[in-house]
PDB file of N, CA and C in Angstrom:
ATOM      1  N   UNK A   1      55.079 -62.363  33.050  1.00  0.00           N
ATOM      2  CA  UNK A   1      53.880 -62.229  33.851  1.00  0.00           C
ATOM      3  C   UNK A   1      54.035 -63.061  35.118  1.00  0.00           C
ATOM      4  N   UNK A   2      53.518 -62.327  36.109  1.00  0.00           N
ATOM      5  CA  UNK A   2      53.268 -63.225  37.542  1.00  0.00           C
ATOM      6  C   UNK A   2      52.746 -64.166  37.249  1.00  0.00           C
ATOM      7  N   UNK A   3      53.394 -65.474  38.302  1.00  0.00           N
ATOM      8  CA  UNK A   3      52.552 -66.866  38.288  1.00  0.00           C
ATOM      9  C   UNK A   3      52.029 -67.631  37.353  1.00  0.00           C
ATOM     10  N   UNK A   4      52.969 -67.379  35.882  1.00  0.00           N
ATOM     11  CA  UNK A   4      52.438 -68.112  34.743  1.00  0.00           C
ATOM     12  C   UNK A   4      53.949 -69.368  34.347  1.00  0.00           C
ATOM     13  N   UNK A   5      53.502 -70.164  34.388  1.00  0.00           N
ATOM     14  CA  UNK A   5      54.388 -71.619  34.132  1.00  0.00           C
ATOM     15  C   UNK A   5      55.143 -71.423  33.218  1.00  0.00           C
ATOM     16  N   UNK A   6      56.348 -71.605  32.934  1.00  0.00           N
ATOM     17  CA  UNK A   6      57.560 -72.118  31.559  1.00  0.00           C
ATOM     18  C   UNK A   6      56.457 -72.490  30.307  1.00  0.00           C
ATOM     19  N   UNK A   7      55.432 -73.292  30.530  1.00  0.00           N
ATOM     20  CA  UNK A   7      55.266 -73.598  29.302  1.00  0.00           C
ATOM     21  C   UNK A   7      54.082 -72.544  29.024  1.00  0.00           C
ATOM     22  N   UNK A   8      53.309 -71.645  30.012  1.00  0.00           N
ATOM     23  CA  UNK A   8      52.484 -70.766  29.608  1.00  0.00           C
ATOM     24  C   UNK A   8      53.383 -70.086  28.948  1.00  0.00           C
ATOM     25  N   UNK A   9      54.196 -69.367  30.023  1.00  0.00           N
ATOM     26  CA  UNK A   9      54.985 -67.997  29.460  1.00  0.00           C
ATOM     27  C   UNK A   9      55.822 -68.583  27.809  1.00  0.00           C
ATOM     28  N   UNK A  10      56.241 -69.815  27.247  1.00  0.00           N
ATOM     29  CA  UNK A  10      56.415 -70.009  26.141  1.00  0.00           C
ATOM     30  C   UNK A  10      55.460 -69.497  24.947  1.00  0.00           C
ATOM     31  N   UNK A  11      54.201 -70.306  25.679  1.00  0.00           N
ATOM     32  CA  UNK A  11      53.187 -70.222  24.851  1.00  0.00           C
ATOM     33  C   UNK A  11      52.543 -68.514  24.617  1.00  0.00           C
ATOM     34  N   UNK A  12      53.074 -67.534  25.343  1.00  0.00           N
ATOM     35  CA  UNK A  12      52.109 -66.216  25.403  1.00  0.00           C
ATOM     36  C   UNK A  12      53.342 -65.570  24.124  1.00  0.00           C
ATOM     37  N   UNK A  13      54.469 -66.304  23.964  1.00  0.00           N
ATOM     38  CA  UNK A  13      55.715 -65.634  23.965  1.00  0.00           C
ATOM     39  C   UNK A  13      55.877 -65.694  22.430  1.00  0.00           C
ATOM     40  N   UNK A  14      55.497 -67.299  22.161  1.00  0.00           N
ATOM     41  CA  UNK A  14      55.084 -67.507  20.855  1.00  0.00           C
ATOM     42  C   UNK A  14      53.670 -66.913  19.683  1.00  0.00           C
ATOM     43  N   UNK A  15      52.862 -66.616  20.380  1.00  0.00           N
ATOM     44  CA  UNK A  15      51.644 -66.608  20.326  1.00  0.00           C
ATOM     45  C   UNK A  15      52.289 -64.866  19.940  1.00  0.00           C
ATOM     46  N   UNK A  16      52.437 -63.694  20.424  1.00  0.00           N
ATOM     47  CA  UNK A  16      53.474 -62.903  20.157  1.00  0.00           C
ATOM     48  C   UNK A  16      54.266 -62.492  19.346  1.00  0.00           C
ATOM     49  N   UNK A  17      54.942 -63.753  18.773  1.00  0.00           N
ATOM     50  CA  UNK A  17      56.020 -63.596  17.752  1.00  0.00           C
ATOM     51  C   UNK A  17      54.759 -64.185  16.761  1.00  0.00           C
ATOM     52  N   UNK A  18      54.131 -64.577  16.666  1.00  0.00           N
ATOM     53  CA  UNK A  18      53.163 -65.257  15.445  1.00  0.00           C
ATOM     54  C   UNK A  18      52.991 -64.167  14.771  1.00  0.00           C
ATOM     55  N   UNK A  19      51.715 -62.929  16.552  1.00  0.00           N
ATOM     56  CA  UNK A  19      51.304 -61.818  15.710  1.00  0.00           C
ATOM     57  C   UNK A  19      51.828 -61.404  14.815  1.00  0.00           C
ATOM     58  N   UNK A  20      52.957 -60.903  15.318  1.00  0.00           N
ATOM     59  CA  UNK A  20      54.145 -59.962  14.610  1.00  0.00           C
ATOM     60  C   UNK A  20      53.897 -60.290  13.835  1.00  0.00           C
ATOM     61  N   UNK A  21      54.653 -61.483  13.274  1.00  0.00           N
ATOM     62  CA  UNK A  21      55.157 -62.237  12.101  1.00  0.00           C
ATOM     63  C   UNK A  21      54.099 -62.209  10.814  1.00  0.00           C
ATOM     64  N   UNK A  22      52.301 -62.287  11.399  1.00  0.00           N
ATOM     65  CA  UNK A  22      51.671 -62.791  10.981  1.00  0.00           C
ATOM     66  C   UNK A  22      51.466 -60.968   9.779  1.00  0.00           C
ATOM     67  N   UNK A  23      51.318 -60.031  11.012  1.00  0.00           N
ATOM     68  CA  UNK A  23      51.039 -58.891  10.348  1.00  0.00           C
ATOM     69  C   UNK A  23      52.417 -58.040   9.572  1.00  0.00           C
ATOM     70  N   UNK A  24      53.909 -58.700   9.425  1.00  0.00           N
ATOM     71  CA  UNK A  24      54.796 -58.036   8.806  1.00  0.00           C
ATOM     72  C   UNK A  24      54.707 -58.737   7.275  1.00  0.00           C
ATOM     73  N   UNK A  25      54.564 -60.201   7.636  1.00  0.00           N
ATOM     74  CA  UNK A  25      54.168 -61.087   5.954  1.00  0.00           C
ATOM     75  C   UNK A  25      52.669 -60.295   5.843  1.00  0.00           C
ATOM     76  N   UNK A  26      51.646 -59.886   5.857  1.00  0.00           N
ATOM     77  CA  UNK A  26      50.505 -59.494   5.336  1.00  0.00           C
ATOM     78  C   UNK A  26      51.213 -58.295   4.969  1.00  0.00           C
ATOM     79  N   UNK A  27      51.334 -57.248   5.486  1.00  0.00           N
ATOM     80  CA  UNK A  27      52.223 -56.433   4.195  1.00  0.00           C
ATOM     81  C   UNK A  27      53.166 -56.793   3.610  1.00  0.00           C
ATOM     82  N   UNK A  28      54.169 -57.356   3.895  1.00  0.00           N
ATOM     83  CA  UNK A  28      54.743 -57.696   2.469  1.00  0.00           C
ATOM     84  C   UNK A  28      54.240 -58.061   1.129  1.00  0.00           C
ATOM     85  N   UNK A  29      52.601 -59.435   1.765  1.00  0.00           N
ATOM     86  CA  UNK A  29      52.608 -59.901   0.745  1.00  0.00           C
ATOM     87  C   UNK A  29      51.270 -58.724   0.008  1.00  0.00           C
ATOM     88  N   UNK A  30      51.441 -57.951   0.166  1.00  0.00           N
ATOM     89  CA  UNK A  30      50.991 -56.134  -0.501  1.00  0.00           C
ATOM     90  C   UNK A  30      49.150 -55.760   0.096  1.00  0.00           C
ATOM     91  N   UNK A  31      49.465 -56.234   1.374  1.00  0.00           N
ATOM     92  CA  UNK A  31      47.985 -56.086   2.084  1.00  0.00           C
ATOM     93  C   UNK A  31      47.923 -54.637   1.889  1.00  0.00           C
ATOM     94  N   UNK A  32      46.422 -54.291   2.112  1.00  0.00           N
ATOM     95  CA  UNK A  32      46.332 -52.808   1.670  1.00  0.00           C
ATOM     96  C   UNK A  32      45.779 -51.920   3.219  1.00  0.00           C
ATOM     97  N   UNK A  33      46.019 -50.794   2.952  1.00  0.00           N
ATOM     98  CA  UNK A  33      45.144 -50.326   4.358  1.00  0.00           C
ATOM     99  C   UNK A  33      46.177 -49.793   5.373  1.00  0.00           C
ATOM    100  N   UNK A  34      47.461 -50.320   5.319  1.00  0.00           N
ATOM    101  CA  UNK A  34      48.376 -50.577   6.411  1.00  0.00           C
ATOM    102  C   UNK A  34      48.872 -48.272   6.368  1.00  0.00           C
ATOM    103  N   UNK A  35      49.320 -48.370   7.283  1.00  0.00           N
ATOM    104  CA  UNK A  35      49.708 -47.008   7.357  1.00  0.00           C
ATOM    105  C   UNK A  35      50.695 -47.090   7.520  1.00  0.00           C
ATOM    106  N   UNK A  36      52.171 -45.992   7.341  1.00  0.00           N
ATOM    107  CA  UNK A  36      53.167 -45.983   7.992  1.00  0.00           C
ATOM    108  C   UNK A  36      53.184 -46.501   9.152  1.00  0.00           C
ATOM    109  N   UNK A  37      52.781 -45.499  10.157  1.00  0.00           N
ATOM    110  CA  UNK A  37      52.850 -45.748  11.311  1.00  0.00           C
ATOM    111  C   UNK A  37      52.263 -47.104  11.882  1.00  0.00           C
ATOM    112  N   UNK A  38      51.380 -47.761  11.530  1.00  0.00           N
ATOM    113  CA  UNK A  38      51.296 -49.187  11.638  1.00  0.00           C
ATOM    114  C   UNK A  38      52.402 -49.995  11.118  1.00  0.00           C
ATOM    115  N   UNK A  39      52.736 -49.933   9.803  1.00  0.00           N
ATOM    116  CA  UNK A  39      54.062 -50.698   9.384  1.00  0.00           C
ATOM    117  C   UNK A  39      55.021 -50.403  10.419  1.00  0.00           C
ATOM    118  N   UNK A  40      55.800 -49.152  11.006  1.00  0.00           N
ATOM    119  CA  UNK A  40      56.454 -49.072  11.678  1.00  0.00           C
ATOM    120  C   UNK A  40      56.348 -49.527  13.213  1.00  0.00           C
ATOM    121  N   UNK A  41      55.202 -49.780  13.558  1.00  0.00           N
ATOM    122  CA  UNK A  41      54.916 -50.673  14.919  1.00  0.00           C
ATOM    123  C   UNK A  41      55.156 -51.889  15.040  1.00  0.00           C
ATOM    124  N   UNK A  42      54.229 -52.558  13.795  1.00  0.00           N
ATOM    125  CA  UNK A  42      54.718 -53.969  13.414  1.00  0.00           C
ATOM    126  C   UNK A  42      55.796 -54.445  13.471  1.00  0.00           C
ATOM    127  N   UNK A  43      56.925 -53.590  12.839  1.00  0.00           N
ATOM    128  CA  UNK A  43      58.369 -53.898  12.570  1.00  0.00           C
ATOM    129  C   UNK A  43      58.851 -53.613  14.352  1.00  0.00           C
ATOM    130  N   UNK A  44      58.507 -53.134  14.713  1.00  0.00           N
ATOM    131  CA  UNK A  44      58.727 -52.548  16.625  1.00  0.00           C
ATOM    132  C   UNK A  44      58.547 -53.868  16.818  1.00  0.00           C
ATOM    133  N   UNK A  45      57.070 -54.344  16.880  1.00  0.00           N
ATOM    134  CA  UNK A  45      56.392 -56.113  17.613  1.00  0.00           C
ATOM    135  C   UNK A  45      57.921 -56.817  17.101  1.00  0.00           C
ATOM    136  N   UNK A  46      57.584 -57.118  16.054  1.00  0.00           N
ATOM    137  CA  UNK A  46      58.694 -58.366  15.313  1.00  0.00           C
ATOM    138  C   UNK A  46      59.786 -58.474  16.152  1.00  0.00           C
ATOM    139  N   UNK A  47      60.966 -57.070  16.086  1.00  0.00           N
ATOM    140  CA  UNK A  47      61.859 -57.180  16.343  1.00  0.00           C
ATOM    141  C   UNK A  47      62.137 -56.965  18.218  1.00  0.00           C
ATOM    142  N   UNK A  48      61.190 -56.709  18.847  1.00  0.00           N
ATOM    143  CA  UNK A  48      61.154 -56.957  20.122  1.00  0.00           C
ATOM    144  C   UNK A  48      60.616 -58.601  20.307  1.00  0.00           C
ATOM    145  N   UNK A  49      60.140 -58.965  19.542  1.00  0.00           N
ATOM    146  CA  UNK A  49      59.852 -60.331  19.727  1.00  0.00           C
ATOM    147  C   UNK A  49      60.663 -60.997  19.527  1.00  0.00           C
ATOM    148  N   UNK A  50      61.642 -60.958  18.080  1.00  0.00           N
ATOM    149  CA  UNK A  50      62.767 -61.773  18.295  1.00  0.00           C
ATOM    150  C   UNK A  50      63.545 -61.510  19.275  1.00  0.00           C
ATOM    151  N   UNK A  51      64.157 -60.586  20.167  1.00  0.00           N
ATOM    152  CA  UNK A  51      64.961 -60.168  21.522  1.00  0.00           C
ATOM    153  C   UNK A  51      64.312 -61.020  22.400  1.00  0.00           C
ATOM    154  N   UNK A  52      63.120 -61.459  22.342  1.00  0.00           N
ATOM    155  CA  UNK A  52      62.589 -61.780  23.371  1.00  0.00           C
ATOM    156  C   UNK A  52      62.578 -63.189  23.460  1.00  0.00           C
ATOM    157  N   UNK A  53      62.581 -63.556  22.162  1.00  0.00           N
ATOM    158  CA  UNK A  53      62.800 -65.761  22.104  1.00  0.00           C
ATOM    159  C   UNK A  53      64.028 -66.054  22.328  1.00  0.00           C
ATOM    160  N   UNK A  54      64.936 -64.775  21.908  1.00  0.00           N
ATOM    161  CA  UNK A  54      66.583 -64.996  21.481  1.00  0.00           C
ATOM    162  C   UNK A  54      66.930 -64.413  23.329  1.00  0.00           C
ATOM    163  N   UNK A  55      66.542 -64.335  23.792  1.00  0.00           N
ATOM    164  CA  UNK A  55      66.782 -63.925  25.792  1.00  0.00           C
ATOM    165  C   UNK A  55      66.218 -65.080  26.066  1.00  0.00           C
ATOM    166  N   UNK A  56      65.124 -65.684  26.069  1.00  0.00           N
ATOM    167  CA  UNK A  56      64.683 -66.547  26.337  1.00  0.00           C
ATOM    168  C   UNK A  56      64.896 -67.911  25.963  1.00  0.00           C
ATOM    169  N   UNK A  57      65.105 -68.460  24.900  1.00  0.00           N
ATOM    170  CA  UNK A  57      64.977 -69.584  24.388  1.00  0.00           C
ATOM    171  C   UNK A  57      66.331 -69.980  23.391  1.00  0.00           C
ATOM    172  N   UNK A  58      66.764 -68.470  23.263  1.00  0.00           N
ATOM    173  CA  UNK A  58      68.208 -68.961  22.222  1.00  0.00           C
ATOM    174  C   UNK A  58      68.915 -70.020  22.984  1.00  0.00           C
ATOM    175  N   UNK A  59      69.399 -70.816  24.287  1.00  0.00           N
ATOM    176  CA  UNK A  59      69.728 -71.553  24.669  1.00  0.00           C
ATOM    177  C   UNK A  59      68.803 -72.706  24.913  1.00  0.00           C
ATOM    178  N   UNK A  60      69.652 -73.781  25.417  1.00  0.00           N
ATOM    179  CA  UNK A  60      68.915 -75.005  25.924  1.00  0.00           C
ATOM    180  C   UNK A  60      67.783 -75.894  24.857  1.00  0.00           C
ATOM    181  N   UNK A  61      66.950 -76.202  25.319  1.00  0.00           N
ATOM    182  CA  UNK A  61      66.131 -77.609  24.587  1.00  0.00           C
ATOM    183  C   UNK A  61      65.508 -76.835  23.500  1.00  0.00           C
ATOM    184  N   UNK A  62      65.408 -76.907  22.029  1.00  0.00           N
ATOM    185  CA  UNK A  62      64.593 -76.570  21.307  1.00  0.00           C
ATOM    186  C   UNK A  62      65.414 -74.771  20.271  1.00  0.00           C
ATOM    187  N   UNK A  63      66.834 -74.980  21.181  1.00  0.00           N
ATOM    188  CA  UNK A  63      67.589 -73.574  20.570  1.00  0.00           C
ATOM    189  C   UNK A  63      67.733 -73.428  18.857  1.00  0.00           C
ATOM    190  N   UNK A  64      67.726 -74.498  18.455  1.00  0.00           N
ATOM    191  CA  UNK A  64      67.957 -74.292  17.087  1.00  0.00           C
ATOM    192  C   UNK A  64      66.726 -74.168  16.223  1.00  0.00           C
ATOM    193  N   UNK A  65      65.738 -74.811  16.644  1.00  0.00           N
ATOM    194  CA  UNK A  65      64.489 -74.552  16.058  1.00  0.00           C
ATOM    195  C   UNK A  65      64.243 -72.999  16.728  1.00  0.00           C
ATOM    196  N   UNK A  66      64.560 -72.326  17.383  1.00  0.00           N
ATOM    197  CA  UNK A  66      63.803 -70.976  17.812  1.00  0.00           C
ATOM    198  C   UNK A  66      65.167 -69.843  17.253  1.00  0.00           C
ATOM    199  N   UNK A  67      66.054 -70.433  17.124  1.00  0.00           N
ATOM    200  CA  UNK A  67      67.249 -69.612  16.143  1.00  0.00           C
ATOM    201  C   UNK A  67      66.397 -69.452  14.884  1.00  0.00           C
ATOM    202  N   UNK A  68      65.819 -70.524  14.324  1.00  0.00           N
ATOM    203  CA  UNK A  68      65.552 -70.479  13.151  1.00  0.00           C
ATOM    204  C   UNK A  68      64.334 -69.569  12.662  1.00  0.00           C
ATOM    205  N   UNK A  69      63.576 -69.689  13.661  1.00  0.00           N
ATOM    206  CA  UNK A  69      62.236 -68.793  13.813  1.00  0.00           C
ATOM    207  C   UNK A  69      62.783 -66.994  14.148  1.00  0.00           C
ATOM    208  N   UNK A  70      63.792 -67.205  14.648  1.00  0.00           N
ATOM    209  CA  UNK A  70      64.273 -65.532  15.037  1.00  0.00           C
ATOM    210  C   UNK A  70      65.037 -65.355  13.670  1.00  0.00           C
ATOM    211  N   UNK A  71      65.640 -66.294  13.049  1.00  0.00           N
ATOM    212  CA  UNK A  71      66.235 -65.577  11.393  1.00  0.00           C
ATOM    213  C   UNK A  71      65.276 -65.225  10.654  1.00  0.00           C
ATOM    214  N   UNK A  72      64.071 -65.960  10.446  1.00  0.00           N
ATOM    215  CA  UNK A  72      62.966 -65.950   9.693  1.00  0.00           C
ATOM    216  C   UNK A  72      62.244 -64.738  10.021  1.00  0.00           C
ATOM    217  N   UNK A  73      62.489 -64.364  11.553  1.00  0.00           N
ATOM    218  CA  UNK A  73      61.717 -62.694  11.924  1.00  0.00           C
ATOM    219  C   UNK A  73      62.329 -61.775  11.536  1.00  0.00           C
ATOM    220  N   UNK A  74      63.659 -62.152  11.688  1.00  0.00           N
ATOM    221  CA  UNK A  74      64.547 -60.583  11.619  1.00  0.00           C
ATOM    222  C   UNK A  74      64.986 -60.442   9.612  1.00  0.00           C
ATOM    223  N   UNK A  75      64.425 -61.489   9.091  1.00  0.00           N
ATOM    224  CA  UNK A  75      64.471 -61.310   7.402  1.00  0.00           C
ATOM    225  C   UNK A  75      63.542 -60.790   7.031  1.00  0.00           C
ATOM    226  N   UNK A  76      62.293 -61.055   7.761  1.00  0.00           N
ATOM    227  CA  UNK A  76      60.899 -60.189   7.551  1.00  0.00           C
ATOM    228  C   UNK A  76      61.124 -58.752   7.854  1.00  0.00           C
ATOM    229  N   UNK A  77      61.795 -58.568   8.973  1.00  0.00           N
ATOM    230  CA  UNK A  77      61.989 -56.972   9.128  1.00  0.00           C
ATOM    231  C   UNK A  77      62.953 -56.876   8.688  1.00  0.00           C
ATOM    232  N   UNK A  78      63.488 -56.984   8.212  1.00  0.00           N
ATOM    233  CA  UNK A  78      64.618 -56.337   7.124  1.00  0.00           C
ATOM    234  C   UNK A  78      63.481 -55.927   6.141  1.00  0.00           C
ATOM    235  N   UNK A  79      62.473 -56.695   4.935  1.00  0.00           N
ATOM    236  CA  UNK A  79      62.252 -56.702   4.111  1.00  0.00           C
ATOM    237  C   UNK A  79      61.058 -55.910   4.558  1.00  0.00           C
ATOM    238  N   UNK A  80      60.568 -55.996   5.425  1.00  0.00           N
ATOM    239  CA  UNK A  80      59.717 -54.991   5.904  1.00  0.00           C
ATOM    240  C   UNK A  80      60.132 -53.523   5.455  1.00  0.00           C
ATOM    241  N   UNK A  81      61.232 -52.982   6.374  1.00  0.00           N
ATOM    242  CA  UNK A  81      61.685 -51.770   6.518  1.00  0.00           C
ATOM    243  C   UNK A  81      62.184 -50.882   5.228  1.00  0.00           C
ATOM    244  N   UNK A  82      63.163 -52.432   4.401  1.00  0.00           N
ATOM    245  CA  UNK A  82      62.982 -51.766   2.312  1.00  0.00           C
ATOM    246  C   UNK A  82      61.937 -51.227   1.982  1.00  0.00           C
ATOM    247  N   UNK A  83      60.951 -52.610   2.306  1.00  0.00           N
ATOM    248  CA  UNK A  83      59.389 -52.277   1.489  1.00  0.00           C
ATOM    249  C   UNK A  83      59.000 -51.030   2.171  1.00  0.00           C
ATOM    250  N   UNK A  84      58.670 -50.438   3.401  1.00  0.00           N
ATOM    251  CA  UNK A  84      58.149 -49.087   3.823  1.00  0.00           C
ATOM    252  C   UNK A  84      59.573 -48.206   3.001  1.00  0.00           C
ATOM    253  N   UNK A  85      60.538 -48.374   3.115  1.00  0.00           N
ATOM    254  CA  UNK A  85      61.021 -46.943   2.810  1.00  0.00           C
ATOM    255  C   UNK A  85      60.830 -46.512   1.280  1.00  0.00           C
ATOM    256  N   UNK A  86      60.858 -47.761   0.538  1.00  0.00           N
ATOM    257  CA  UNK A  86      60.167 -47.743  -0.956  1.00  0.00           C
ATOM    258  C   UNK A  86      59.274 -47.262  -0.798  1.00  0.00           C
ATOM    259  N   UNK A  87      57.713 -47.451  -0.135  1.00  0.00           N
ATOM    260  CA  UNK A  87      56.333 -46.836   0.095  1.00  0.00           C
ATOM    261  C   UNK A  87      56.922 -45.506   0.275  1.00  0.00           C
ATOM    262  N   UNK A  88      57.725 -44.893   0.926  1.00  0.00           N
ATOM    263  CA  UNK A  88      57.794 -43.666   1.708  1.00  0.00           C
ATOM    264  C   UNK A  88      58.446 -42.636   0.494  1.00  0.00           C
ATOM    265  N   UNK A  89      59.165 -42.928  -0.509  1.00  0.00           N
ATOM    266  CA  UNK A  89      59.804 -42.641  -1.417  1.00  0.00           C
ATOM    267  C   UNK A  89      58.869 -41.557  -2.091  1.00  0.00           C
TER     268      UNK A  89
END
């Protein structure tokens, strides 16, 4: 975004990867309601979000703590994408 500071644009960036994160663990942990096509968006958020910490932040101050947060996303969508194709079965 125009004219937003290093530590905004962190903060919009994180705030972002939370969503994701927040709505790929609620289905996993067997939330109800969810649709394909929502599961399959979610898993879209996640994994554009990790591209997006791992462009951004995989280097320099704080790289290993945000490595660690992008393994932790991209294990969710893995386990995401089992769990829907099991649903889809």
């Amino acid at each position: 975004m125009q004219n937003e500071n290093p530590s905004e644009e962190r903060s919009r960036v994180m705030r972002s990867f939370d969503a994701a994160t927040n709505f790929v663990h609620a289905f996993l942990a067997g939330g109800r309601g969810y649709t394909s096509a929502d599961i399959e968006a979610g898993i879209r958020r996640l994994k554009e979000a990790c591209d997006v910490m791992e462009q951004k932040y995989g280097e320099g101050k704080n790289a290993e703590f945000t490595k660690t947060l992008i393994s932790q996303g991209r294990v969710a969508v893995k386990e995401a994408q089992i769990a829907l194709a099991e649903r889809q079965k």
